[in-house]
Protein backbone atom coordinates (compact mmCIF):
# COMPACT_ATOMS: atom_id res chain seq x y z
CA UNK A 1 241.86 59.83 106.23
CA UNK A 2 240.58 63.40 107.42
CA UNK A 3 239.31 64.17 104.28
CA UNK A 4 237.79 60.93 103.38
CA UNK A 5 235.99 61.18 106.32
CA UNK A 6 234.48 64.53 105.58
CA UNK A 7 233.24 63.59 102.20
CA UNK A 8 231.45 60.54 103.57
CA UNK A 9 229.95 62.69 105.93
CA UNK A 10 229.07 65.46 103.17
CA UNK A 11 227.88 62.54 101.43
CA UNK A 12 225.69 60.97 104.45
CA UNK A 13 224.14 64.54 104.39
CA UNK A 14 223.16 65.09 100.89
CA UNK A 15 221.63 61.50 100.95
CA UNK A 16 219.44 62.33 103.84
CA UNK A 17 218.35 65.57 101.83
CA UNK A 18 217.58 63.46 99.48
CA UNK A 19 215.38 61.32 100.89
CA UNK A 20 213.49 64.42 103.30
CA UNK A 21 212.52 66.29 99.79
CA UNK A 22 211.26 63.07 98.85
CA UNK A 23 209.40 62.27 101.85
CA UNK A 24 207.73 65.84 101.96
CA UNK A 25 205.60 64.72 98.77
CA UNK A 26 204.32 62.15 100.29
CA UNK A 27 203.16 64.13 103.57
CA UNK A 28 199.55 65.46 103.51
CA UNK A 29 199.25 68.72 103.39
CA UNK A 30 202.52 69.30 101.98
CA UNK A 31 201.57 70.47 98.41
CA UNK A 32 199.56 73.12 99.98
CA UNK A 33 202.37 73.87 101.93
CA UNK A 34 204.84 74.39 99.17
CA UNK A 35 202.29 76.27 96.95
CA UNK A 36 202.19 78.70 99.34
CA UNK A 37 205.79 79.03 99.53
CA UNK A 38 205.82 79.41 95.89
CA UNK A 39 202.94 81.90 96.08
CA UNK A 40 204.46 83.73 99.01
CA UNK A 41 208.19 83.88 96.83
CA UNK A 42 206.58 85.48 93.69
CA UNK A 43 205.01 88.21 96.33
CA UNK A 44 207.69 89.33 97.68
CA UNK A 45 209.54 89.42 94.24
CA UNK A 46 206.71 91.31 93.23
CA UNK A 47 207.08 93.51 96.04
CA UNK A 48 210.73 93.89 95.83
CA UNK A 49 210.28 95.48 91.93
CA UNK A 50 207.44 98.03 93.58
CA UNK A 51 209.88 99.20 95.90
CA UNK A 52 212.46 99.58 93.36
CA UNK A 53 210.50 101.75 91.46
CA UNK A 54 209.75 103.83 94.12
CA UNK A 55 213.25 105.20 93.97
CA UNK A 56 212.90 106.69 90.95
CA UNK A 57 209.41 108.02 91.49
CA UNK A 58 210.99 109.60 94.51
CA UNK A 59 214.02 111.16 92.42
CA UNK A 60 211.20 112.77 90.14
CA UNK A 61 209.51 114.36 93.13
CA UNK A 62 212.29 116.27 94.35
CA UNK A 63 213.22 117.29 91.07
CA UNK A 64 209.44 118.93 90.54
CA UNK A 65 209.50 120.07 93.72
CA UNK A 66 212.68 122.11 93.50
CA UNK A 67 211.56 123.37 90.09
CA UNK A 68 208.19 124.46 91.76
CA UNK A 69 210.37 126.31 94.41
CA UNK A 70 212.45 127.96 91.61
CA UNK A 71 209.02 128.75 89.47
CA UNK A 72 207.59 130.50 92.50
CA UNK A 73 210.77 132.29 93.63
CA UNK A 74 211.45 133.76 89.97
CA UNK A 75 208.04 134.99 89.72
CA UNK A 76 208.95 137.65 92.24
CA UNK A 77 206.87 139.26 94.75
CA UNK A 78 203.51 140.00 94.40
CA UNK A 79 201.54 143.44 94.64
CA UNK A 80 199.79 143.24 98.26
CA UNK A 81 195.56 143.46 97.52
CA UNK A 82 194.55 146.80 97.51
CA UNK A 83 192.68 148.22 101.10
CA UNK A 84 188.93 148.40 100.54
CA UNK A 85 187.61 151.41 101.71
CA UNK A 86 185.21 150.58 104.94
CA UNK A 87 181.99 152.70 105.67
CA UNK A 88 181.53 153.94 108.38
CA UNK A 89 178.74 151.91 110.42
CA UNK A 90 175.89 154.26 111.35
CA UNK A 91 175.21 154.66 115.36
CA UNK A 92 172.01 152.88 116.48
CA UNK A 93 169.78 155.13 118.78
């Protein structure tokens, strides 16, 4: 009896679904409203592959970077510039 109940409830539910979806058609303003919940969806799918590339555009960095570091510690130490000789400034009067 339990479970009959339940499935007339279940039932009672998706029938009232039923008839909301169809009711939103007929609401003005309700077409715009669902476009832009369509529009808004394929945005932040959009968004969501952008951000998933990221990852890998953030792997390559740090790889560069470290070979950078490697590059500049392997080319050794460089020869300090060499002094210019200064004149000496002549005394005014």
């Amino acid at each position: 009896m339990a479970q009959q109940r339940s499935q007339d409830l279940f039932g009672r539910l998706a029938d009232r679904g039923e008839e909301v979806i169809g009711k939103l058609g007929d609401m003005p303003g309700a077409q715009r409203l669902l476009e832009s919940a369509n529009v808004l969806k394929e945005r932040a799918d959009e968004l969501q592959k952008r951000i998933r590339g990221l990852d890998a555009l953030e792997r390559r960095v740090a790889a560069l970077e470290r070979k950078v570091d490697q590059l500049s510690k392997s080319s050794g130490p460089k020869k300090p510039a060499p002094k210019r000789a200064t004149k000496p400034k002549p005394k005014s009067p």
